[in-house]
PDB file of N, CA and C in Angstrom:
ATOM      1  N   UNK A   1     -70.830  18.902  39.333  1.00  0.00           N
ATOM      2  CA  UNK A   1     -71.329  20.079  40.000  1.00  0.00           C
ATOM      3  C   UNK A   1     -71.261  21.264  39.048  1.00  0.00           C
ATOM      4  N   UNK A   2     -72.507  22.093  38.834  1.00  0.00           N
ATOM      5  CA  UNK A   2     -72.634  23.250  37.779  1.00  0.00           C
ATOM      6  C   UNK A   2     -72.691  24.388  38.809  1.00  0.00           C
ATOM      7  N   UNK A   3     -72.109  25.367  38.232  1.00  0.00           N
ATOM      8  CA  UNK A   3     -71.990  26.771  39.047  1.00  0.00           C
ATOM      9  C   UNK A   3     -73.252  27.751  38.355  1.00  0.00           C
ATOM     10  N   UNK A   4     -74.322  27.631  39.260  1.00  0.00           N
ATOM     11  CA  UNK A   4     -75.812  28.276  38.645  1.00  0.00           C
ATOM     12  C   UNK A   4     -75.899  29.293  38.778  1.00  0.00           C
ATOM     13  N   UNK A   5     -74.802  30.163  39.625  1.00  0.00           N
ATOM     14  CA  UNK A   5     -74.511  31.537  39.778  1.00  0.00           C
ATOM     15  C   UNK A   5     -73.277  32.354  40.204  1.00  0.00           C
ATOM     16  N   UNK A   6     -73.084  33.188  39.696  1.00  0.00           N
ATOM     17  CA  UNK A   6     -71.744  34.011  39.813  1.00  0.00           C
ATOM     18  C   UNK A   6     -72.018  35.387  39.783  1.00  0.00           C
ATOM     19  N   UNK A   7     -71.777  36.154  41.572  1.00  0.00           N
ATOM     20  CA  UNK A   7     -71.827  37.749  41.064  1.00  0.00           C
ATOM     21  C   UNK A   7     -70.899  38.347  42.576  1.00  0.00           C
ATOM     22  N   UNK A   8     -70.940  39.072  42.625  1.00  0.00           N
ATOM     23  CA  UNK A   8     -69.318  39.410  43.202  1.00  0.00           C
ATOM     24  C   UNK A   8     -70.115  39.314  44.934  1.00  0.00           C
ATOM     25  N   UNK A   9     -69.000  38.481  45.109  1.00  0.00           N
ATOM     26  CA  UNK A   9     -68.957  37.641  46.597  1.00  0.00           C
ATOM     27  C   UNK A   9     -69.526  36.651  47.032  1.00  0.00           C
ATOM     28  N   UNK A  10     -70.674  36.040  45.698  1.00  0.00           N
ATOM     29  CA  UNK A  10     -71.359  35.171  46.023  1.00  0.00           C
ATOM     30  C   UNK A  10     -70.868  34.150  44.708  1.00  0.00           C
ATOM     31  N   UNK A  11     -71.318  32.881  44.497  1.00  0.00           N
ATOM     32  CA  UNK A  11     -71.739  31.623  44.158  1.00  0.00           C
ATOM     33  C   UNK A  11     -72.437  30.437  44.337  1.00  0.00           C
ATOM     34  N   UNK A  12     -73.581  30.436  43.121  1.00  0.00           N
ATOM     35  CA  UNK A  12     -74.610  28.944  44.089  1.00  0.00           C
ATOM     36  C   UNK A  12     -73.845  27.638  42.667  1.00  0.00           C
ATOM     37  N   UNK A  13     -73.775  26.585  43.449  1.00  0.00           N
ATOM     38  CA  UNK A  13     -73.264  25.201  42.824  1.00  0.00           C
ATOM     39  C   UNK A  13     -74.722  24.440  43.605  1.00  0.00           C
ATOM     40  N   UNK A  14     -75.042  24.017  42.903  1.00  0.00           N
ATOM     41  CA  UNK A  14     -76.213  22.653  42.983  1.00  0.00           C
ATOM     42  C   UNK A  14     -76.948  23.155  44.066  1.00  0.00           C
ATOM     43  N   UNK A  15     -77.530  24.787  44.111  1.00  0.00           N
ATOM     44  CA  UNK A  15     -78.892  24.963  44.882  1.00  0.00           C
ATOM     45  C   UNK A  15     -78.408  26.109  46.328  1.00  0.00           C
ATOM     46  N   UNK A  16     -76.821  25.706  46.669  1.00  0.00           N
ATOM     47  CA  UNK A  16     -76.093  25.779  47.452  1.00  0.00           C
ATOM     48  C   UNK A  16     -75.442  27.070  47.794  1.00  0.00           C
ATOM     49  N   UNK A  17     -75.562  28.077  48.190  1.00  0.00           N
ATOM     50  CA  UNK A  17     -74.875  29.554  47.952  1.00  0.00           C
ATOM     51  C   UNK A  17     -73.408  29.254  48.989  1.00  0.00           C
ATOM     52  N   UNK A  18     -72.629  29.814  48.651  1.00  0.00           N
ATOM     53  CA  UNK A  18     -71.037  30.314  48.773  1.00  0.00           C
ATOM     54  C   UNK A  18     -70.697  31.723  48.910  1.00  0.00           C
ATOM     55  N   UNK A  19     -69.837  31.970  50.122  1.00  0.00           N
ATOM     56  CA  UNK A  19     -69.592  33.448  50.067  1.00  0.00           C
ATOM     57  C   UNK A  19     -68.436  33.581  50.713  1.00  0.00           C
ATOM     58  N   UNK A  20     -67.275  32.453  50.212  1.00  0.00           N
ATOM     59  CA  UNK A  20     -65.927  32.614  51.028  1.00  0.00           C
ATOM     60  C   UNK A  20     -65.332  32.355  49.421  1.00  0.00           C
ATOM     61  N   UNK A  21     -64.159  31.583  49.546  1.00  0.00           N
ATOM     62  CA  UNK A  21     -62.984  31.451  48.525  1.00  0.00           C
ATOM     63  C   UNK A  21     -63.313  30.144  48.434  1.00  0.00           C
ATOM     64  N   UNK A  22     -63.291  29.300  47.291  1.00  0.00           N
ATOM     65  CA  UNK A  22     -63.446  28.085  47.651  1.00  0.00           C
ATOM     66  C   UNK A  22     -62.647  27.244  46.440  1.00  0.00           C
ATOM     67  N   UNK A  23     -62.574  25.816  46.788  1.00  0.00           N
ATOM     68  CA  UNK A  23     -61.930  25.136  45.634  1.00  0.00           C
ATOM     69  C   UNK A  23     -63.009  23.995  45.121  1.00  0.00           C
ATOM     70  N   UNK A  24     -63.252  23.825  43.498  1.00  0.00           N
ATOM     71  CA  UNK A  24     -64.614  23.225  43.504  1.00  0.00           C
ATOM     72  C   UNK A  24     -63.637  21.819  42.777  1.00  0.00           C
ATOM     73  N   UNK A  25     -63.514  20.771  43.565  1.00  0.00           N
ATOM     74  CA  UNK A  25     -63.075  19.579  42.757  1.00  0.00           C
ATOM     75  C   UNK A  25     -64.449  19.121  42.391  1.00  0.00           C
ATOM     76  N   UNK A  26     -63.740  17.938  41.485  1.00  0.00           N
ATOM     77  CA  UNK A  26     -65.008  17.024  40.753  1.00  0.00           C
ATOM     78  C   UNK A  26     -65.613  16.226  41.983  1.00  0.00           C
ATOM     79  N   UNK A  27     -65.666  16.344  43.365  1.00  0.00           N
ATOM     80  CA  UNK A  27     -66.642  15.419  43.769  1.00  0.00           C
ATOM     81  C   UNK A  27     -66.851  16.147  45.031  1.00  0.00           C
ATOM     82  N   UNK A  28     -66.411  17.388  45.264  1.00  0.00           N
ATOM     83  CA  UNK A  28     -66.367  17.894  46.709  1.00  0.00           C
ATOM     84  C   UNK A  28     -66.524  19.512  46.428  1.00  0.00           C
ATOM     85  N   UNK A  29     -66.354  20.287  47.380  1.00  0.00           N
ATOM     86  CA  UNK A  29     -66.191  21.612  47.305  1.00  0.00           C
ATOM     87  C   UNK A  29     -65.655  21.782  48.717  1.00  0.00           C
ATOM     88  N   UNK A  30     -64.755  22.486  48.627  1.00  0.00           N
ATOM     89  CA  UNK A  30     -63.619  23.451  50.170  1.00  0.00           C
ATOM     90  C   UNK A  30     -63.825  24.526  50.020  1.00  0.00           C
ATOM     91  N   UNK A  31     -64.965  25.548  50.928  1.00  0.00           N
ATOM     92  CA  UNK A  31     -65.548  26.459  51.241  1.00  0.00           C
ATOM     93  C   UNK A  31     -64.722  27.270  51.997  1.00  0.00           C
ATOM     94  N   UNK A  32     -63.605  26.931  52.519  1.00  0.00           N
ATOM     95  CA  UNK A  32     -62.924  27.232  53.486  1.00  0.00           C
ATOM     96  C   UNK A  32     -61.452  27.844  52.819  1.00  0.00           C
ATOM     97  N   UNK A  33     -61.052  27.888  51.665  1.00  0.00           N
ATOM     98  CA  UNK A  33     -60.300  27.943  50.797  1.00  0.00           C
ATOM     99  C   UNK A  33     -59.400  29.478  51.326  1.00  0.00           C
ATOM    100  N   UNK A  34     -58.180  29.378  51.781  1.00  0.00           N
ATOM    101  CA  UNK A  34     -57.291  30.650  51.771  1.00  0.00           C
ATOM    102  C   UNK A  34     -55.757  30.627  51.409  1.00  0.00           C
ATOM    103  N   UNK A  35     -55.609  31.879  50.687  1.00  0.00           N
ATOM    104  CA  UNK A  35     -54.052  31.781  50.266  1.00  0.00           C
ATOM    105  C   UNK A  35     -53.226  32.398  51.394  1.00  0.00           C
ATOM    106  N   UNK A  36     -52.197  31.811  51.188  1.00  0.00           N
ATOM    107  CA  UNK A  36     -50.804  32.950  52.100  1.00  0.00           C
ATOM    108  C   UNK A  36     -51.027  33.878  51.961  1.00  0.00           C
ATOM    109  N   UNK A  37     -51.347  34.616  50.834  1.00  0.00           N
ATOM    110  CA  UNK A  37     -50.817  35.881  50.659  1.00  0.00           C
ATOM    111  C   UNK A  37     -52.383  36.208  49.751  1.00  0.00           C
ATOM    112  N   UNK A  38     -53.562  36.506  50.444  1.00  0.00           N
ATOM    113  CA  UNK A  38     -54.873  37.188  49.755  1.00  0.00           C
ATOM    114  C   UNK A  38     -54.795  36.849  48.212  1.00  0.00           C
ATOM    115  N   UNK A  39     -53.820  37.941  47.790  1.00  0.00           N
ATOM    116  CA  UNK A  39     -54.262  38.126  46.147  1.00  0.00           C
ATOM    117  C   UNK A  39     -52.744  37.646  45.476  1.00  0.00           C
ATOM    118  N   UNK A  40     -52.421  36.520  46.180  1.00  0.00           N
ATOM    119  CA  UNK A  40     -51.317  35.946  45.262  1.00  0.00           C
ATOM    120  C   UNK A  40     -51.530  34.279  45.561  1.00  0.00           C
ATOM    121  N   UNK A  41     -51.858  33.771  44.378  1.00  0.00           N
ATOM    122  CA  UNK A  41     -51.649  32.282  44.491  1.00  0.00           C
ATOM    123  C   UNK A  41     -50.290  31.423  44.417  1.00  0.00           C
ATOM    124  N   UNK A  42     -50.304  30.509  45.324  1.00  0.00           N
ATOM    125  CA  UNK A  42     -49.036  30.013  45.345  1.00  0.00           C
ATOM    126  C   UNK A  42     -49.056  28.584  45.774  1.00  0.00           C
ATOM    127  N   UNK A  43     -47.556  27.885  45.093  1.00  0.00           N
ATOM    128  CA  UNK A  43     -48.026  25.967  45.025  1.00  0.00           C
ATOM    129  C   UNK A  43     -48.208  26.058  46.019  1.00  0.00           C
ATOM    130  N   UNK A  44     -47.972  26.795  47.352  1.00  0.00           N
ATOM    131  CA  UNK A  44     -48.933  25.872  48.497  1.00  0.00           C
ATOM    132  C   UNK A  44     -50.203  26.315  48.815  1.00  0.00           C
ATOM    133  N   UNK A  45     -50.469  27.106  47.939  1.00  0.00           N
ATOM    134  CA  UNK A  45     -51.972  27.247  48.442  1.00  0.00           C
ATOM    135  C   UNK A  45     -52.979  26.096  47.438  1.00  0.00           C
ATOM    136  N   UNK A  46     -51.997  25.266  46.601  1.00  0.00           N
ATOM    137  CA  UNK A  46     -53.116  24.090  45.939  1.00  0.00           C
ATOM    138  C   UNK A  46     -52.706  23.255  46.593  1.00  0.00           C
ATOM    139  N   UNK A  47     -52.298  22.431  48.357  1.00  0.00           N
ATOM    140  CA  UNK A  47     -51.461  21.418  48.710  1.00  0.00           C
ATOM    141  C   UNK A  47     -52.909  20.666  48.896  1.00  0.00           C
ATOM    142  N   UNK A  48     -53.767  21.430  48.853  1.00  0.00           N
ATOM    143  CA  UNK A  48     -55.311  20.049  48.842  1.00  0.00           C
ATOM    144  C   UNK A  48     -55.582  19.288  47.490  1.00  0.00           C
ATOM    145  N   UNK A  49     -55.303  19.836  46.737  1.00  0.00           N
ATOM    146  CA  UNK A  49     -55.369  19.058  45.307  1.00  0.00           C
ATOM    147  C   UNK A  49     -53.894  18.369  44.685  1.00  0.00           C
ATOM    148  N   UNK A  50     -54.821  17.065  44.423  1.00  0.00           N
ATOM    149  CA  UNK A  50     -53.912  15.736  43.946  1.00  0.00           C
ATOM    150  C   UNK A  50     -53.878  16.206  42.853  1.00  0.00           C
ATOM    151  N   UNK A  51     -52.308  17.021  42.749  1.00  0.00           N
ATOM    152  CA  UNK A  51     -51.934  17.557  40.935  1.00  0.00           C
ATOM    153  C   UNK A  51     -51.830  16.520  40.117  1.00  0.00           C
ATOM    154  N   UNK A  52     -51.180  14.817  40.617  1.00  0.00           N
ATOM    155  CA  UNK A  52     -51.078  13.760  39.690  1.00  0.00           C
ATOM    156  C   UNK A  52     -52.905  13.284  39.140  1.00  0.00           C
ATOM    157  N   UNK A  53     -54.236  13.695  39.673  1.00  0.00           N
ATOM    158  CA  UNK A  53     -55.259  13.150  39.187  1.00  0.00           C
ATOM    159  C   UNK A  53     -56.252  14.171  38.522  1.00  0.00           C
ATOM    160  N   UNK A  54     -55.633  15.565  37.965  1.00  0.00           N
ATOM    161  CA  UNK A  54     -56.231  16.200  37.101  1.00  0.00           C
ATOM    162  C   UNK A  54     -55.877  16.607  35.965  1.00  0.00           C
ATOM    163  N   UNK A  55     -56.217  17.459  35.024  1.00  0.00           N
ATOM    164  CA  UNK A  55     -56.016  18.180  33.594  1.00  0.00           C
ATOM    165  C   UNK A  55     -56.219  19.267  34.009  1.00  0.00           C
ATOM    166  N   UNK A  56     -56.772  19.520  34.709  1.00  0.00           N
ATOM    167  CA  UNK A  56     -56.745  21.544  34.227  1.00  0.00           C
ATOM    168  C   UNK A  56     -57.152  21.804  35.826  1.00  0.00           C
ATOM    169  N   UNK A  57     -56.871  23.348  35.699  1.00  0.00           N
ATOM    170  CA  UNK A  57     -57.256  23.955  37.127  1.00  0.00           C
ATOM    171  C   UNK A  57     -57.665  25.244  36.351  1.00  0.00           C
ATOM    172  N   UNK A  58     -58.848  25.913  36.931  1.00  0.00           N
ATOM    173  CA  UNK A  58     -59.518  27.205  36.522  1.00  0.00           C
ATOM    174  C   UNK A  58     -59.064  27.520  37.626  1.00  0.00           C
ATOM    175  N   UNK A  59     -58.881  29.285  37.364  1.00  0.00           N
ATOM    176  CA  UNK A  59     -58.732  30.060  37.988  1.00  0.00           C
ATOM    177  C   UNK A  59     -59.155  31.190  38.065  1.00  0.00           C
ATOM    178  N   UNK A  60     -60.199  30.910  39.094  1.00  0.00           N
ATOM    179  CA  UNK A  60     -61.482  33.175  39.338  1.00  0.00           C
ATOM    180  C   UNK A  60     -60.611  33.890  40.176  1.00  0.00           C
ATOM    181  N   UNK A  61     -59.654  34.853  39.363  1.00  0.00           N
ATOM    182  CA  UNK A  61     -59.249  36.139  39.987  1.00  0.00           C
ATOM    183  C   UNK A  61     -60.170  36.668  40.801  1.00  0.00           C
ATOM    184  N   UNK A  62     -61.619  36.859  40.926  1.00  0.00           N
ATOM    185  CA  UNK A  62     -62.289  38.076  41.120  1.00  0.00           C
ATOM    186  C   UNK A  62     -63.009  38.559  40.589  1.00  0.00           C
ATOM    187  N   UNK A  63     -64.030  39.479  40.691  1.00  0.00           N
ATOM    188  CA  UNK A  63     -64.894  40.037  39.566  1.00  0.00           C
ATOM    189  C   UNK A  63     -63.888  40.685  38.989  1.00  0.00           C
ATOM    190  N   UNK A  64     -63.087  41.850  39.639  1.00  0.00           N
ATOM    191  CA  UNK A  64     -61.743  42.615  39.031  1.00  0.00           C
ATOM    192  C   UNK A  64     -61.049  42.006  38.217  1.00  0.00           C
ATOM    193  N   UNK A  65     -60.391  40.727  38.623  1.00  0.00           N
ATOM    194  CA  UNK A  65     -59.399  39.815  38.250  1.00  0.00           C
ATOM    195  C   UNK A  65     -57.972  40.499  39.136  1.00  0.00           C
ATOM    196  N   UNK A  66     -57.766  40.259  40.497  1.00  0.00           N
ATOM    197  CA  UNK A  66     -57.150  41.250  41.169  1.00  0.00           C
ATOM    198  C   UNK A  66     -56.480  39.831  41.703  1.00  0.00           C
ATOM    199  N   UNK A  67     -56.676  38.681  41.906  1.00  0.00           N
ATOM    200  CA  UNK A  67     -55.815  37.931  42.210  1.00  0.00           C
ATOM    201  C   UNK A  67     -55.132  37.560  41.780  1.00  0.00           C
ATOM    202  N   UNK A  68     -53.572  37.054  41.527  1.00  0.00           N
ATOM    203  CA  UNK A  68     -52.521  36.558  41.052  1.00  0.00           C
ATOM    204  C   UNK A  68     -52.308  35.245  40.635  1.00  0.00           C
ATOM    205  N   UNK A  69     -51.289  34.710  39.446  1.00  0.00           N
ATOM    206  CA  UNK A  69     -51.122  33.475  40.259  1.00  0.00           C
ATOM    207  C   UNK A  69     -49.508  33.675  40.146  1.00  0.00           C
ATOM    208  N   UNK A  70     -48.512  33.337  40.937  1.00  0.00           N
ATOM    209  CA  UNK A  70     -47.055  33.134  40.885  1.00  0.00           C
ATOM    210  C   UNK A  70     -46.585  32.444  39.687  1.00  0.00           C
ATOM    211  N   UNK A  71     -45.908  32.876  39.253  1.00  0.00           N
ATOM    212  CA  UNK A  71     -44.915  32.242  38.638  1.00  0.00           C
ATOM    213  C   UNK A  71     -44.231  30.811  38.738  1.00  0.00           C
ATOM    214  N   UNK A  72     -43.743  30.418  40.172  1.00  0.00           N
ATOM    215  CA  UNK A  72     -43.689  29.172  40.742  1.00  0.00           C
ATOM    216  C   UNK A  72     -44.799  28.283  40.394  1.00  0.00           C
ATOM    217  N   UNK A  73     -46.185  29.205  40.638  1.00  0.00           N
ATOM    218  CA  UNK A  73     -47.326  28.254  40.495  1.00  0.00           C
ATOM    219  C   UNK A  73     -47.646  27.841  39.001  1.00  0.00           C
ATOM    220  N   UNK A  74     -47.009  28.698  38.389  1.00  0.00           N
ATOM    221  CA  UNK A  74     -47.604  28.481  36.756  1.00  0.00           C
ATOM    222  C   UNK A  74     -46.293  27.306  36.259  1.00  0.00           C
ATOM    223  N   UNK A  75     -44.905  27.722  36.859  1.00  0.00           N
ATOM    224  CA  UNK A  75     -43.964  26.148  36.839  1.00  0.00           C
ATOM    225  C   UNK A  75     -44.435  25.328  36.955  1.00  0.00           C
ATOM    226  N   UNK A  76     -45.197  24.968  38.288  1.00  0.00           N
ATOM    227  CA  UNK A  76     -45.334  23.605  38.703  1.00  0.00           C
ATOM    228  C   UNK A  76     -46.459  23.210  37.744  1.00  0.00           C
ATOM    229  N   UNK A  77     -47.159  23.616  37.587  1.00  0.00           N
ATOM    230  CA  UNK A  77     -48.679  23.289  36.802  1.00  0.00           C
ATOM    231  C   UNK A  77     -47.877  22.967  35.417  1.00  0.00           C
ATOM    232  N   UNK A  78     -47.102  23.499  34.664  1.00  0.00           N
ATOM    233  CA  UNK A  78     -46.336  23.407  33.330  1.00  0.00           C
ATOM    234  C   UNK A  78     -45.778  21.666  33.749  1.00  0.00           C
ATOM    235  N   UNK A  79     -44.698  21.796  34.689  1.00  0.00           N
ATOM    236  CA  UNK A  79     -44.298  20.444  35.258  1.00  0.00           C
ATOM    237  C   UNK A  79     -45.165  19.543  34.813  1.00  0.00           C
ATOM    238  N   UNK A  80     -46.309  19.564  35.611  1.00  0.00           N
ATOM    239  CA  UNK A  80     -47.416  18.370  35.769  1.00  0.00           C
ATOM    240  C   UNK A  80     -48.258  18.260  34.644  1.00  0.00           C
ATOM    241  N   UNK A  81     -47.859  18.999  33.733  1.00  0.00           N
ATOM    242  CA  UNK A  81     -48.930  18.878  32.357  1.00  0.00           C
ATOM    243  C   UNK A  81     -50.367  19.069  32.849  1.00  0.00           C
ATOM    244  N   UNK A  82     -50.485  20.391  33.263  1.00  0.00           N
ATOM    245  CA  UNK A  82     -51.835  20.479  33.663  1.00  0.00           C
ATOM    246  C   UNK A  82     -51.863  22.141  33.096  1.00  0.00           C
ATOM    247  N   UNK A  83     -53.327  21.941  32.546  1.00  0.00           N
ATOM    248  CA  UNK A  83     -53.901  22.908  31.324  1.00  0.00           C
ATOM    249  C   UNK A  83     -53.864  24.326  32.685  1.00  0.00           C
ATOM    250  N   UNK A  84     -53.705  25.692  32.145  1.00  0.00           N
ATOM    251  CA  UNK A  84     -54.368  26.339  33.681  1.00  0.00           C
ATOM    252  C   UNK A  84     -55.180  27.242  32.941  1.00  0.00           C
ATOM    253  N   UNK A  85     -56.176  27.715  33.180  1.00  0.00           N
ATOM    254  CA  UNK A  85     -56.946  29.041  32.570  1.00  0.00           C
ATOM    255  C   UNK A  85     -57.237  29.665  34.113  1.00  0.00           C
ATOM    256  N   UNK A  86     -56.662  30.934  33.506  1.00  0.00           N
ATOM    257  CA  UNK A  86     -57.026  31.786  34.352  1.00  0.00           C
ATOM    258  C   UNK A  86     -57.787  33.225  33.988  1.00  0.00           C
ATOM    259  N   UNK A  87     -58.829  33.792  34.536  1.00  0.00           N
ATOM    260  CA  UNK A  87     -59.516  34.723  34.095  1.00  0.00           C
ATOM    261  C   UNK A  87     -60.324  35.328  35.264  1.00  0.00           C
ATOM    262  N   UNK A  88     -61.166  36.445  35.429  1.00  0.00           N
ATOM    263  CA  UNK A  88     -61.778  37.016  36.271  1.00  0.00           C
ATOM    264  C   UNK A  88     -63.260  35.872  36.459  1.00  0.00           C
ATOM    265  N   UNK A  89     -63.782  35.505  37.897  1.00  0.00           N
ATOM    266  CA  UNK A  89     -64.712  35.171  38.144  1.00  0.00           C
ATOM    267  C   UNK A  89     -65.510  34.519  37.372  1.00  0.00           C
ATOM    268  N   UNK A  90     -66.043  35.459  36.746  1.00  0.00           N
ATOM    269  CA  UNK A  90     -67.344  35.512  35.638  1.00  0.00           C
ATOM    270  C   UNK A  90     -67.062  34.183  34.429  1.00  0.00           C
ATOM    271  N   UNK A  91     -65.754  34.933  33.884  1.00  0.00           N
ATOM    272  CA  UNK A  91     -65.177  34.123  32.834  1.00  0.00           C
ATOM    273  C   UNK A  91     -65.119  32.476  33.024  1.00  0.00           C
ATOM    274  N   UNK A  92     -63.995  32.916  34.307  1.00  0.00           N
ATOM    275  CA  UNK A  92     -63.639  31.480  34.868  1.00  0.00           C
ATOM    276  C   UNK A  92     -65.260  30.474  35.349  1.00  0.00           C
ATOM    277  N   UNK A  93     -66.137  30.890  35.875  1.00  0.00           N
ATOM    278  CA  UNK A  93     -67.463  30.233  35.975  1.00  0.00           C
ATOM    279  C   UNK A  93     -67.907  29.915  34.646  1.00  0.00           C
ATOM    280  N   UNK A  94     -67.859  30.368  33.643  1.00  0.00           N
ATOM    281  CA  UNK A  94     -68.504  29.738  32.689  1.00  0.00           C
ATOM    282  C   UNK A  94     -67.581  29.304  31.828  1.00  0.00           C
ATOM    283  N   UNK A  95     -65.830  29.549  31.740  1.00  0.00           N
ATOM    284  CA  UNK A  95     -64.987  27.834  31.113  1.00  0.00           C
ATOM    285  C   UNK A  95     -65.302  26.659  31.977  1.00  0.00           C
ATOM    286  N   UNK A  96     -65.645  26.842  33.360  1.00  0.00           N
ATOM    287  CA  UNK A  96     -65.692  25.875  34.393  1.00  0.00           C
ATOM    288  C   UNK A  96     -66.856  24.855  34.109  1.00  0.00           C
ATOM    289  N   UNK A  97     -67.857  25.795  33.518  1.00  0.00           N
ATOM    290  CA  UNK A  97     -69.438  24.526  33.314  1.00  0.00           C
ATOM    291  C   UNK A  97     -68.592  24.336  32.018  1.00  0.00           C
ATOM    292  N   UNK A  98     -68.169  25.115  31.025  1.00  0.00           N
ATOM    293  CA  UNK A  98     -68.124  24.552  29.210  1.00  0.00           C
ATOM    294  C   UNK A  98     -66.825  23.060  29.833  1.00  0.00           C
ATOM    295  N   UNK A  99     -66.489  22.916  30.577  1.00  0.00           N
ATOM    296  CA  UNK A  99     -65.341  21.669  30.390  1.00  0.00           C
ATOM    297  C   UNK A  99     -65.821  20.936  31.441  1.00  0.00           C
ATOM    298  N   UNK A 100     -66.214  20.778  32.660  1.00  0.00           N
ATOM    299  CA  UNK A 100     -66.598  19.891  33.755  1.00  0.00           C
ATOM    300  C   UNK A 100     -66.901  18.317  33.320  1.00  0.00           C
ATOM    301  N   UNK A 101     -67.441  18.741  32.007  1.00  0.00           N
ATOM    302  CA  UNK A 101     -67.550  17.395  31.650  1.00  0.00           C
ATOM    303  C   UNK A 101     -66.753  16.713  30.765  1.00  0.00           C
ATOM    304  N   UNK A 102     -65.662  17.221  30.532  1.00  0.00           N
ATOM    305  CA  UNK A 102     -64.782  17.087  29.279  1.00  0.00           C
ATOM    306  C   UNK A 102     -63.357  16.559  29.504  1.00  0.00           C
ATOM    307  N   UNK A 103     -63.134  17.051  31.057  1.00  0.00           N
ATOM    308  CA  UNK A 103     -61.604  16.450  31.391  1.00  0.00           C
ATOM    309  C   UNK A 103     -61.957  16.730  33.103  1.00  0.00           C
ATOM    310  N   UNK A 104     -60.736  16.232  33.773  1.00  0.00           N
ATOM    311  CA  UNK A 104     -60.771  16.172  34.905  1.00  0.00           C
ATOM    312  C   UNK A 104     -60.129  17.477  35.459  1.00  0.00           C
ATOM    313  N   UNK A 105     -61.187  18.110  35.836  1.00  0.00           N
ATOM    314  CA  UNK A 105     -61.106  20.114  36.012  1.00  0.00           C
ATOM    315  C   UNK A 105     -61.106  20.403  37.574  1.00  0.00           C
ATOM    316  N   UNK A 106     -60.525  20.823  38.239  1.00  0.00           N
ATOM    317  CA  UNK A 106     -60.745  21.544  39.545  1.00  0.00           C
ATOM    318  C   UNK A 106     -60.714  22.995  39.344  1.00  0.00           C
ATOM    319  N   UNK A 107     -61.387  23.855  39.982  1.00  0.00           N
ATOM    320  CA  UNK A 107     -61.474  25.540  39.999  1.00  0.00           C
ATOM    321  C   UNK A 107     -61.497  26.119  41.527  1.00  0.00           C
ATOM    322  N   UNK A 108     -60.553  27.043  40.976  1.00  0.00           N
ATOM    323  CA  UNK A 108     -60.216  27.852  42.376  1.00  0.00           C
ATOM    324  C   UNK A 108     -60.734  29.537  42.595  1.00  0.00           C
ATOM    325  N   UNK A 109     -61.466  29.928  43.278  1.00  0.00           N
ATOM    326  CA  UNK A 109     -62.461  31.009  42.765  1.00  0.00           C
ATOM    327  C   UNK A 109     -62.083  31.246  43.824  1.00  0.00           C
ATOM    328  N   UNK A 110     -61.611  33.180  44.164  1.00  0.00           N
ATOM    329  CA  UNK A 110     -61.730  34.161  44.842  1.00  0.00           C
ATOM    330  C   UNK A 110     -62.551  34.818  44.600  1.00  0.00           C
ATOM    331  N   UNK A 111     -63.788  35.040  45.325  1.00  0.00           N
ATOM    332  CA  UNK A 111     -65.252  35.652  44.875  1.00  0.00           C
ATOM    333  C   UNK A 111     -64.973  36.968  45.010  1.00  0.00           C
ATOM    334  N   UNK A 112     -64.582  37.333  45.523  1.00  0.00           N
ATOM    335  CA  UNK A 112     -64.665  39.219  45.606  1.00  0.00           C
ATOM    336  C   UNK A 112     -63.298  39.885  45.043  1.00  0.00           C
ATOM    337  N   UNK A 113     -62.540  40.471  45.275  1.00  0.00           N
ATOM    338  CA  UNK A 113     -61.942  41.491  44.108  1.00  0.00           C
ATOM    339  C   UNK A 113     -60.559  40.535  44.012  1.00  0.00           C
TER     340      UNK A 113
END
């Protein structure tokens, strides 16, 4: 799945527009995507993703880059030997197409600030 567009509050993946928070695994997308705490990510807000069957997790702060990720969350990801990039929206959409095909990537995008 390629992300064909990125601009603040929106995203189209394969034709498809998006205008919530979402998590884009390699074979699905969760449109429905919310943290505890808005603009702080935390290990339970990844309890949908099987940390033992990936390499990396992207991470879209925002167009701003106004979302967080915890500390806890950057432990556990260290734990599991899993790569994390994190960057504002924009950024994070286009490491997300440069690797999709390169390792086993999930991305977690907060579309608006």
């Amino acid at each position: 799945m390629k992300i064909e567009k990125y601009i603040f509050g929106k995203m189209v993946i394969d034709g498809i527009e998006y205008s919530s928070d979402l998590i884009i695994f390699p074979n699905k997308i969760d449109s429905n995507w919310w943290r505890l705490d808005g603009h702080l990510m935390q290990p339970q807000d990844l309890k949908t993703i099987d940390l033992d069957l990936i390499e990396m997790i992207i991470v879209g702060q925002g167009m701003p880059g106004l979302m967080k990720v915890s500390e806890e969350t950057k432990d556990l990801l260290k734990q599991k030997n899993i790569t994390l990039y994190v960057s504002n929206s924009a950024k994070a959409t286009q490491k997300y197409n440069e690797t999709i095909d390169k390792s086993r990537t999930v991305a977690v995008f907060h579309l608006t600030c």
